[in-house]
Protein backbone atom coordinates (compact mmCIF):
# COMPACT_ATOMS: atom_id res chain seq x y z
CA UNK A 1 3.78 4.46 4.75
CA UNK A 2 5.76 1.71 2.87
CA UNK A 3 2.19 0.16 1.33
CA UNK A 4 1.21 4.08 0.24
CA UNK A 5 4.39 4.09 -1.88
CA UNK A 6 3.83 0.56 -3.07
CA UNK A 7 0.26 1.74 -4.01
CA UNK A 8 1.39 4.78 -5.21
CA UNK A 9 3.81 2.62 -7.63
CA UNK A 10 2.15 -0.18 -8.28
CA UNK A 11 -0.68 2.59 -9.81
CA UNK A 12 1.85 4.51 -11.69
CA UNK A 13 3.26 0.81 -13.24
CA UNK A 14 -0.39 -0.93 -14.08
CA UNK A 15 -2.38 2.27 -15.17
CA UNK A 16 -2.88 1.36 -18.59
CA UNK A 17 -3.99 -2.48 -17.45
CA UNK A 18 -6.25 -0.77 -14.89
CA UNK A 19 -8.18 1.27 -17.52
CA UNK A 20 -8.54 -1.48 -19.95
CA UNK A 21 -10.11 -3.87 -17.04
CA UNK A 22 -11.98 -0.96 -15.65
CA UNK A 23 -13.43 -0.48 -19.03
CA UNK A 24 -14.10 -4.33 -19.56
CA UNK A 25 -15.38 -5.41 -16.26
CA UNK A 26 -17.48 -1.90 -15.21
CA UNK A 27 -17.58 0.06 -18.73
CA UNK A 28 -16.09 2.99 -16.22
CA UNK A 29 -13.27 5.37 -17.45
CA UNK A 30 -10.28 6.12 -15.63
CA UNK A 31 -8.79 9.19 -16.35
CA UNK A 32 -5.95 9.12 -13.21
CA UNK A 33 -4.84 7.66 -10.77
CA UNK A 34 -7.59 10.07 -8.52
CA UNK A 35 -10.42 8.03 -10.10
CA UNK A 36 -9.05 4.83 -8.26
CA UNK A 37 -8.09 3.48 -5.07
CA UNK A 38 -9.17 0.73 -2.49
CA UNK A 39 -11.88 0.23 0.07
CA UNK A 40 -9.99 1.70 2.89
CA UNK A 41 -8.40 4.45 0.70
CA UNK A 42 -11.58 6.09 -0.41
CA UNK A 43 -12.30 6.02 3.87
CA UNK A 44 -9.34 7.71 4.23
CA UNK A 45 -10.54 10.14 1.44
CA UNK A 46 -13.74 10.57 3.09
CA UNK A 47 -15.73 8.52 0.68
CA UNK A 48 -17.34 4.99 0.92
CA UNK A 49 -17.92 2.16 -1.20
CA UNK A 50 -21.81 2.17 -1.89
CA UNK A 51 -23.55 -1.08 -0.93
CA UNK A 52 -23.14 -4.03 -3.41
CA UNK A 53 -20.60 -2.66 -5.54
CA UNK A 54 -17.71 -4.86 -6.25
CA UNK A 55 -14.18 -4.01 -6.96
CA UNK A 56 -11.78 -4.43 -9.38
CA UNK A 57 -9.34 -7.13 -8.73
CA UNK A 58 -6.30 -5.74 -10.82
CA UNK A 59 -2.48 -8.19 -10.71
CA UNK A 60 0.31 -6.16 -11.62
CA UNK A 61 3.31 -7.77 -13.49
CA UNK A 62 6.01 -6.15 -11.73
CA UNK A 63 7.68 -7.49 -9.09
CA UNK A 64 7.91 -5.65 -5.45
CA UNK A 65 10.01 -6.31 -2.40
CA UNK A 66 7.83 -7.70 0.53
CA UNK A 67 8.95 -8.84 3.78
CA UNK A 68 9.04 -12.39 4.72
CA UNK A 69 8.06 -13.33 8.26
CA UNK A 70 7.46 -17.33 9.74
CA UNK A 71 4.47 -17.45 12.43
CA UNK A 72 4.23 -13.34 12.54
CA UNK A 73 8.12 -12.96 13.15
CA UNK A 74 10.09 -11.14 11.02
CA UNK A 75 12.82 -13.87 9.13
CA UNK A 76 16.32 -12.07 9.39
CA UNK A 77 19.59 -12.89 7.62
CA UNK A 78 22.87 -14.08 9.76
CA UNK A 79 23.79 -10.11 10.14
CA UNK A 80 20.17 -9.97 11.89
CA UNK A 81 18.70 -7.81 9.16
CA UNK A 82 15.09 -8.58 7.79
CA UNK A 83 15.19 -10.75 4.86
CA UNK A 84 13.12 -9.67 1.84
CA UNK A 85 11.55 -11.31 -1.36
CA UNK A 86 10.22 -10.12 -4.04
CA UNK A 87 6.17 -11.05 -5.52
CA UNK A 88 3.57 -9.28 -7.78
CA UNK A 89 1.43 -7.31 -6.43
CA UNK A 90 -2.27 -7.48 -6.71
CA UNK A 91 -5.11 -4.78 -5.23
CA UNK A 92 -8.99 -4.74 -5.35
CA UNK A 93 -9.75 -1.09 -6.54
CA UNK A 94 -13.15 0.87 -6.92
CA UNK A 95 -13.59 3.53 -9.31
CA UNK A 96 -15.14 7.00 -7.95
CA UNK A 97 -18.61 6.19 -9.42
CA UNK A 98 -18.58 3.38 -7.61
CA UNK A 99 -18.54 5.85 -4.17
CA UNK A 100 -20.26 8.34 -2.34
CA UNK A 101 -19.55 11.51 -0.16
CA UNK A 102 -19.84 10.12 3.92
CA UNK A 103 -21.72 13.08 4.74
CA UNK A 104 -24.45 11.88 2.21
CA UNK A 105 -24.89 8.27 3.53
CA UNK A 106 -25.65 9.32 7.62
């Protein structure tokens, strides 16, 4: 749940960055945030990806908290808590033309 609201926020944050490199790197429009999301998102959405398409590899400037972990453990603070930091955040995104329905493809 905590990466959908990241998503959901780092969308809301970068949208005008993701049109303009949209435009640039596909010559796609993006009208909202409906006309975007990742590989696994448009799954979830019952889309997929169609063969040889590439995504969109978009950097946000904003900063986001992210939790730190050494070897796959969680790092915690003397109280025992988990200890955060805080990074950009970067996704690869396809646009909806860059998709088709699953039903289609079987």
């Amino acid at each position: 749940m905590r990466a959908a609201k990241t998503f959901g926020s780092f969308i809301n944050d970068a949208f005008p960055l993701i049109k303009e490199q949209f435009m640039e790197e596909k010559g796609l429009e993006v009208e909202s945030g409906k006309d975007i999301c990742t590989y696994i998102g448009w799954q979830e959405r019952g889309r997929k990806v169609k063969r040889g398409e590439t995504a969109v590899k978009v950097e946000g400037k904003k900063l986001y908290s992210v939790p730190l972990f050494n070897q796959g453990a969680p790092v915690l603070d003397e109280k025992g808590r988990q200890r955060f930091t805080k990074l950009e955040k970067g996704w690869c995104l396809f646009h909806i033309e860059q998709t088709e329905d699953l039903t289609l493809s079987k």
